[in-house]
PDB file of N, CA and C in Angstrom:
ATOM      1  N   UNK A   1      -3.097  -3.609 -13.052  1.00  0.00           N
ATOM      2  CA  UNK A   1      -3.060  -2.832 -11.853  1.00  0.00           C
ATOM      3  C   UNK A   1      -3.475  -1.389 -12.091  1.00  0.00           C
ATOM      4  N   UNK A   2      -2.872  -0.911 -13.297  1.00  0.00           N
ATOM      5  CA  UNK A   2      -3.153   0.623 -13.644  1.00  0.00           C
ATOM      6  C   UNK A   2      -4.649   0.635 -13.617  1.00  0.00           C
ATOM      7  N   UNK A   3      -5.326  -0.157 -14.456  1.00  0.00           N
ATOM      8  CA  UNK A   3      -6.990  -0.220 -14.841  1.00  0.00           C
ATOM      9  C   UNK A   3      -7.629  -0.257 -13.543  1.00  0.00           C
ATOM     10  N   UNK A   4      -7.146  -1.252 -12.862  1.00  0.00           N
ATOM     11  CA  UNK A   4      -8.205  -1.116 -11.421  1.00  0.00           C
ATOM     12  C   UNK A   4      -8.228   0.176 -10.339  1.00  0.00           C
ATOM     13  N   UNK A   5      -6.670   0.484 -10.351  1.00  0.00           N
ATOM     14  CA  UNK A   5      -6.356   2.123  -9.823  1.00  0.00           C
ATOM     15  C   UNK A   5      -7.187   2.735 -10.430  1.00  0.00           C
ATOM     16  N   UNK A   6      -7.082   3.426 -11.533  1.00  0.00           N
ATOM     17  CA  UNK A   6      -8.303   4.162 -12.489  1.00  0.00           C
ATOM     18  C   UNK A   6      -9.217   3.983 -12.018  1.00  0.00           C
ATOM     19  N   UNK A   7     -10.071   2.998 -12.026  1.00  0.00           N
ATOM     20  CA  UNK A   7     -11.277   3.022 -11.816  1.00  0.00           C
ATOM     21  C   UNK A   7     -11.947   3.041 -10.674  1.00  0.00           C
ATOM     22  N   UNK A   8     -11.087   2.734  -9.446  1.00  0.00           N
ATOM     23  CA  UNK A   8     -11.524   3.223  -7.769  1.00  0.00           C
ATOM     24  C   UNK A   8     -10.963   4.659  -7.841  1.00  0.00           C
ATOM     25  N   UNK A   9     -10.384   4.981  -8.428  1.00  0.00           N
ATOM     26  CA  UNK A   9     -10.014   6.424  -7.783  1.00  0.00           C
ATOM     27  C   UNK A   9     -10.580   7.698  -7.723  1.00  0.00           C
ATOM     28  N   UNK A  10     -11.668   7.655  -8.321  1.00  0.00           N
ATOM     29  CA  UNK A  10     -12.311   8.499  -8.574  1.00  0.00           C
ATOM     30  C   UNK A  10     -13.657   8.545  -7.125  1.00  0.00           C
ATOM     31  N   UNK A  11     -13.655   7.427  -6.285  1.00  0.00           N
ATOM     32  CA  UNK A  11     -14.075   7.137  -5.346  1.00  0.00           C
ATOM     33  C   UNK A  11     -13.628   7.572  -3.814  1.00  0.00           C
ATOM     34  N   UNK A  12     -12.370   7.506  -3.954  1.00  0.00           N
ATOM     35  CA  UNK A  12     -11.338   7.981  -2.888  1.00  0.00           C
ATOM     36  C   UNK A  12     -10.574   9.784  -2.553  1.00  0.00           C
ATOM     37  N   UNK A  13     -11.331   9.546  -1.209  1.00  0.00           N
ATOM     38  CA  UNK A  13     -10.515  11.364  -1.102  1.00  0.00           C
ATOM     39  C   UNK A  13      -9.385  11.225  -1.467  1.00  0.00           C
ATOM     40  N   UNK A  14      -8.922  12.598  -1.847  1.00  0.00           N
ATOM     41  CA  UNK A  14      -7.226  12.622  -2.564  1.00  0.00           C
ATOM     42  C   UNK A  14      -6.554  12.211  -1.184  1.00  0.00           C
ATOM     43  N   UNK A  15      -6.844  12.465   0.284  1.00  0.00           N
ATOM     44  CA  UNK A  15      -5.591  12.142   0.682  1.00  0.00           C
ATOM     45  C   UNK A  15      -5.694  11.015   1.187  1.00  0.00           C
ATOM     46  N   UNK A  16      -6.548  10.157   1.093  1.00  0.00           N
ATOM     47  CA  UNK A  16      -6.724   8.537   0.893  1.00  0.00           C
ATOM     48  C   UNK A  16      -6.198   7.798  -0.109  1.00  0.00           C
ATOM     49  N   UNK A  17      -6.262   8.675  -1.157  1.00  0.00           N
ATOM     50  CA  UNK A  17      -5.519   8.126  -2.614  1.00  0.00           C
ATOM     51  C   UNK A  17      -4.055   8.534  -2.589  1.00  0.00           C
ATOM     52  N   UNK A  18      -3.473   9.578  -1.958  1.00  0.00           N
ATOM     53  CA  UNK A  18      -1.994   9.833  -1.957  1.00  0.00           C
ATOM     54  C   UNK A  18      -1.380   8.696  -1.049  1.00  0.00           C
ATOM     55  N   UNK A  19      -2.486   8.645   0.003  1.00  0.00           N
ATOM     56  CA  UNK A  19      -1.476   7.678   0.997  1.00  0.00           C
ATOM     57  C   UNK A  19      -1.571   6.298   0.482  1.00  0.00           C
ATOM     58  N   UNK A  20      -2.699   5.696  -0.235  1.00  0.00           N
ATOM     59  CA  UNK A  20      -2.570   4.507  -0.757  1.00  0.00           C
ATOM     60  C   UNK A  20      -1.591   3.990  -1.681  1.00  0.00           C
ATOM     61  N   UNK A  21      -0.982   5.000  -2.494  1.00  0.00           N
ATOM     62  CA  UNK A  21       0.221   5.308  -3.128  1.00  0.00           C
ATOM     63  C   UNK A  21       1.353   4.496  -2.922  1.00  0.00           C
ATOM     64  N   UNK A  22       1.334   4.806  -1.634  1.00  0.00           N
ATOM     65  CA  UNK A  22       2.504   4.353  -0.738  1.00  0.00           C
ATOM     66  C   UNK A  22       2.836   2.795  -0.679  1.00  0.00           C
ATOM     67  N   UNK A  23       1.679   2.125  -0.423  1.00  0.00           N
ATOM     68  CA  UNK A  23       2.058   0.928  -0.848  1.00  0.00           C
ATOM     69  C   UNK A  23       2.083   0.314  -1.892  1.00  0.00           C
ATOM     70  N   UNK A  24       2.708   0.782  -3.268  1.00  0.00           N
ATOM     71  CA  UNK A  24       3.590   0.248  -4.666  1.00  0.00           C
ATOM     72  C   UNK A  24       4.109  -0.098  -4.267  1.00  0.00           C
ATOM     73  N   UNK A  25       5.824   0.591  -3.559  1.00  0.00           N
ATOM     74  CA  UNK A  25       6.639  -0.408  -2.883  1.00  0.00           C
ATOM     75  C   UNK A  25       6.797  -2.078  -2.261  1.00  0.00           C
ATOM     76  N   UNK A  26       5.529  -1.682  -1.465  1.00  0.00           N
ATOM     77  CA  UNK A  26       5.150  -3.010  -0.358  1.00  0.00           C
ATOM     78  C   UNK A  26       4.886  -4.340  -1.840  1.00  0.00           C
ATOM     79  N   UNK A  27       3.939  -3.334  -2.873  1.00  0.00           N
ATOM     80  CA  UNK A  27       3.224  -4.342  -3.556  1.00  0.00           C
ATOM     81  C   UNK A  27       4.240  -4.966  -4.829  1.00  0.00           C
ATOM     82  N   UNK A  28       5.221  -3.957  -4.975  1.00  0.00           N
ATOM     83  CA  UNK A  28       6.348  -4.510  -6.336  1.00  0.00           C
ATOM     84  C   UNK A  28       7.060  -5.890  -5.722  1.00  0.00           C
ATOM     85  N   UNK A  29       7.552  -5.395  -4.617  1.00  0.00           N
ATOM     86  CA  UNK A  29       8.437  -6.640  -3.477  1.00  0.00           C
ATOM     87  C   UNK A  29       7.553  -8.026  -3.353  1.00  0.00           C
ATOM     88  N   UNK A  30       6.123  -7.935  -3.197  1.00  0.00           N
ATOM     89  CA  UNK A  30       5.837  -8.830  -3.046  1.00  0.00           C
ATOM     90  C   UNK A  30       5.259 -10.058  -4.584  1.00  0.00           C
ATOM     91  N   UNK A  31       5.477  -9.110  -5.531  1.00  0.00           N
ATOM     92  CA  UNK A  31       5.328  -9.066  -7.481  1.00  0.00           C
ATOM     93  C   UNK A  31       6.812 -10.347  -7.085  1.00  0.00           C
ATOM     94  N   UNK A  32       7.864  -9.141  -6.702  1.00  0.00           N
ATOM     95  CA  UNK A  32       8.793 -10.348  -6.813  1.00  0.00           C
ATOM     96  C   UNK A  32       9.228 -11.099  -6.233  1.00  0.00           C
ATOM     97  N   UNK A  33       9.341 -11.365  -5.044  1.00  0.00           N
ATOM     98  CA  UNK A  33       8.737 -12.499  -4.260  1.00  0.00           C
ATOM     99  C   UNK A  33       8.125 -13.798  -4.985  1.00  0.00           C
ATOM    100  N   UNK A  34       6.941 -13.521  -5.734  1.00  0.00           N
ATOM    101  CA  UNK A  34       6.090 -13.727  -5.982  1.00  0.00           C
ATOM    102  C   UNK A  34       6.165 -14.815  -7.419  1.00  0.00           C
ATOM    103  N   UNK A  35       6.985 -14.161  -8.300  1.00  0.00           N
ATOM    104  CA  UNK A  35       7.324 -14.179  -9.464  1.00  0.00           C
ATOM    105  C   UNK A  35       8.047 -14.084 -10.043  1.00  0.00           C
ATOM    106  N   UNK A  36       9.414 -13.879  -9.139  1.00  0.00           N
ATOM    107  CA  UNK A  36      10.790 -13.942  -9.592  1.00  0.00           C
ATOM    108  C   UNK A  36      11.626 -14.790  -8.403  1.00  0.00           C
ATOM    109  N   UNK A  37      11.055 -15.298  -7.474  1.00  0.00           N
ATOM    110  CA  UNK A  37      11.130 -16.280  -6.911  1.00  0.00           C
ATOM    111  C   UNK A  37      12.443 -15.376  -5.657  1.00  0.00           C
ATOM    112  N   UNK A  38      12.206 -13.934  -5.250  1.00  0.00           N
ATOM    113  CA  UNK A  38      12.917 -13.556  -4.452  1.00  0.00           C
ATOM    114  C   UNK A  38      12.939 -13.709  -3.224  1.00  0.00           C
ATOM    115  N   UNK A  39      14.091 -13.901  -2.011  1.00  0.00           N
ATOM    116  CA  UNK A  39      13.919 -14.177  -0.512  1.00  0.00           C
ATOM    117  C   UNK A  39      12.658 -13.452  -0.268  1.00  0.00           C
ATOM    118  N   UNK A  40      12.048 -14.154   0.547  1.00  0.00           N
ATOM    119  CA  UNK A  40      11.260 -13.113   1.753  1.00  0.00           C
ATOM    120  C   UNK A  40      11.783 -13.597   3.065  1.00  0.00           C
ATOM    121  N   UNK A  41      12.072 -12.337   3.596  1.00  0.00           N
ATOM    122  CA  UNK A  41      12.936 -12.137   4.775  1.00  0.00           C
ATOM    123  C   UNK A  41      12.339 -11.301   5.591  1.00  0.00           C
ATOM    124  N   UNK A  42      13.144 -11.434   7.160  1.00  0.00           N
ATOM    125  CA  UNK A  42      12.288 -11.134   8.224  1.00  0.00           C
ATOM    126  C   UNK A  42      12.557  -9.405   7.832  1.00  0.00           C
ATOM    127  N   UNK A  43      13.273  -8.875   7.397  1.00  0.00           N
ATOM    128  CA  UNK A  43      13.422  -7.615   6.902  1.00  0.00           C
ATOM    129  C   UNK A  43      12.599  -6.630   6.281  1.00  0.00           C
ATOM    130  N   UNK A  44      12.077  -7.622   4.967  1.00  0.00           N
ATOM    131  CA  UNK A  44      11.039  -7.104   4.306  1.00  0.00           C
ATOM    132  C   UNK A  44       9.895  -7.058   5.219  1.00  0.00           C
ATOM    133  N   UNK A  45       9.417  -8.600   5.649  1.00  0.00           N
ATOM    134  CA  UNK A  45       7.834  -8.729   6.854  1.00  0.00           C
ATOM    135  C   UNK A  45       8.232  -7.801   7.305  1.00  0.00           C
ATOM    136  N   UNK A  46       9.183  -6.870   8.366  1.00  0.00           N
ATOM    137  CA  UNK A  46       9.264  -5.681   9.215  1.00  0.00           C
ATOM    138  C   UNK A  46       8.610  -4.417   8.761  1.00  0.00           C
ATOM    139  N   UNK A  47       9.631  -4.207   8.082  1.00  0.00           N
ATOM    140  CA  UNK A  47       9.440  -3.073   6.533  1.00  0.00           C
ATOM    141  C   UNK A  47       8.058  -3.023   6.063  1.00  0.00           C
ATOM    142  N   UNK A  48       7.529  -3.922   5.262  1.00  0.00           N
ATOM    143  CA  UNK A  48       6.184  -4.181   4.758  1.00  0.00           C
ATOM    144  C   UNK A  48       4.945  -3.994   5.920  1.00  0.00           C
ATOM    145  N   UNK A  49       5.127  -4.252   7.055  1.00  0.00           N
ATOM    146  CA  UNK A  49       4.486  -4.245   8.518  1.00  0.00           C
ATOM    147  C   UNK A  49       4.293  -2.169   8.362  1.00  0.00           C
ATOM    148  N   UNK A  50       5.277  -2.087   8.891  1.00  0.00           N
ATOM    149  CA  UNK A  50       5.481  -1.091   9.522  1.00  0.00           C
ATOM    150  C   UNK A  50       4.738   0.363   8.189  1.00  0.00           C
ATOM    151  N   UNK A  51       5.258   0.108   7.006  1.00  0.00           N
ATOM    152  CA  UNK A  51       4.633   0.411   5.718  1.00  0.00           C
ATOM    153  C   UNK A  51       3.095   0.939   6.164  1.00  0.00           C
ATOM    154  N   UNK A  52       2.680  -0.935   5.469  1.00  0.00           N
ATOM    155  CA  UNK A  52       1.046  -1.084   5.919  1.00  0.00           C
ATOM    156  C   UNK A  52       0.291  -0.448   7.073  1.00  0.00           C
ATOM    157  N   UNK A  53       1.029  -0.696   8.316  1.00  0.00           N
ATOM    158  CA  UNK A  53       0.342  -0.150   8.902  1.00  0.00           C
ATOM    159  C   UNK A  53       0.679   1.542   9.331  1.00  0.00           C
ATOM    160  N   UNK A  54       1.390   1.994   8.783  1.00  0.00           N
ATOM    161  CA  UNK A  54       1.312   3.822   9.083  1.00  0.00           C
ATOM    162  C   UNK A  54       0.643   4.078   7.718  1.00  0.00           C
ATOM    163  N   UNK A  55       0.189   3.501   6.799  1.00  0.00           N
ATOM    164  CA  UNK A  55      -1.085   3.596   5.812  1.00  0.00           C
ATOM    165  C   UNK A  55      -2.129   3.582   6.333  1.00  0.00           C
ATOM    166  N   UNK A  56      -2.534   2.121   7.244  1.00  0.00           N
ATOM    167  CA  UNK A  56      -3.991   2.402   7.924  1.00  0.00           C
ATOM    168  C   UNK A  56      -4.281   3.552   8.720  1.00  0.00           C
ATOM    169  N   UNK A  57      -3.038   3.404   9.680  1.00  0.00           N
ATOM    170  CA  UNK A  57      -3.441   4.603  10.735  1.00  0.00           C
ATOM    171  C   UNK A  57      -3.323   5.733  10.181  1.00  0.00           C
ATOM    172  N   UNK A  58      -3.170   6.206   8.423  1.00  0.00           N
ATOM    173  CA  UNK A  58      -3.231   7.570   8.184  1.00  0.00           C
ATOM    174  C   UNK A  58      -4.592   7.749   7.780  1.00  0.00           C
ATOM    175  N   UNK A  59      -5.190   6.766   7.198  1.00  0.00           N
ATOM    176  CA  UNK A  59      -6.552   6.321   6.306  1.00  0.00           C
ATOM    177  C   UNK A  59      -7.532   6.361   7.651  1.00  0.00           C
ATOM    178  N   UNK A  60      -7.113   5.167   8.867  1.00  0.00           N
ATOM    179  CA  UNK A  60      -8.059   5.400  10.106  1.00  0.00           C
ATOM    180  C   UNK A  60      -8.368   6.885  10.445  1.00  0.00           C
ATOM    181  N   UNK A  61      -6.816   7.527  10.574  1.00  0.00           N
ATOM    182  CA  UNK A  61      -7.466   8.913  10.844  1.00  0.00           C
ATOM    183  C   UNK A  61      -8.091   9.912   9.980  1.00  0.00           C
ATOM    184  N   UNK A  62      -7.542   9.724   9.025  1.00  0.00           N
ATOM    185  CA  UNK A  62      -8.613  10.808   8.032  1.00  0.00           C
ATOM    186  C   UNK A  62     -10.181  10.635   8.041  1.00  0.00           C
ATOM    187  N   UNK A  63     -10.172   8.718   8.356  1.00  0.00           N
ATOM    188  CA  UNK A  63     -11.561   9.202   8.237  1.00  0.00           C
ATOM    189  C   UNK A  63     -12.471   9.561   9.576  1.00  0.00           C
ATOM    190  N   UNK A  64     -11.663   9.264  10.753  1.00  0.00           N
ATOM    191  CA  UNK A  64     -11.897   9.895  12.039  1.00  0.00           C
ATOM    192  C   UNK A  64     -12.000  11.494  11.418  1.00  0.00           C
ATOM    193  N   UNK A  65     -11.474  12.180  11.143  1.00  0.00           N
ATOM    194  CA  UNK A  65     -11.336  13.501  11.187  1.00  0.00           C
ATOM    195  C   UNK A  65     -12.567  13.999   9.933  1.00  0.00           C
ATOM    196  N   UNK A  66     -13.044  13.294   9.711  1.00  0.00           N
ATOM    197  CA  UNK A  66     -14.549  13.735   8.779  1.00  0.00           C
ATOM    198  C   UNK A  66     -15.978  14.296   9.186  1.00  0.00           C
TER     199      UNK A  66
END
């Protein structure tokens, strides 16, 4: 994960790259989920929703604002 970060980032405005940040969280939960065989619950889908998408709409607007 680190290697592929590295190597797009140098591609991405910083505040495209700060806000992408944001979803580690979304992405560890779903690691364990995934691989440690944890609930997924209507809690997390909410959470993870709501996450994701105030990421796009920060990313939609930045690049509106270019």
């Amino acid at each position: 994960g680190y290697a592929l970060w590295y190597a797009i980032l140098p591609r991405l405005a910083s505040s495209t790259a700060a806000v992408a940040q944001l979803s580690v969280p979304v992405l560890a939960a779903l690691g364990g989920i995934a691989l440690l065989d944890e609930a997924l619950t209507l809690r997390f889908v909410i959470a993870a929703l709501v996450v994701l998408g105030g990421i796009g709409l920060a990313v939609a607007t930045a690049r509106r604002l270019r």
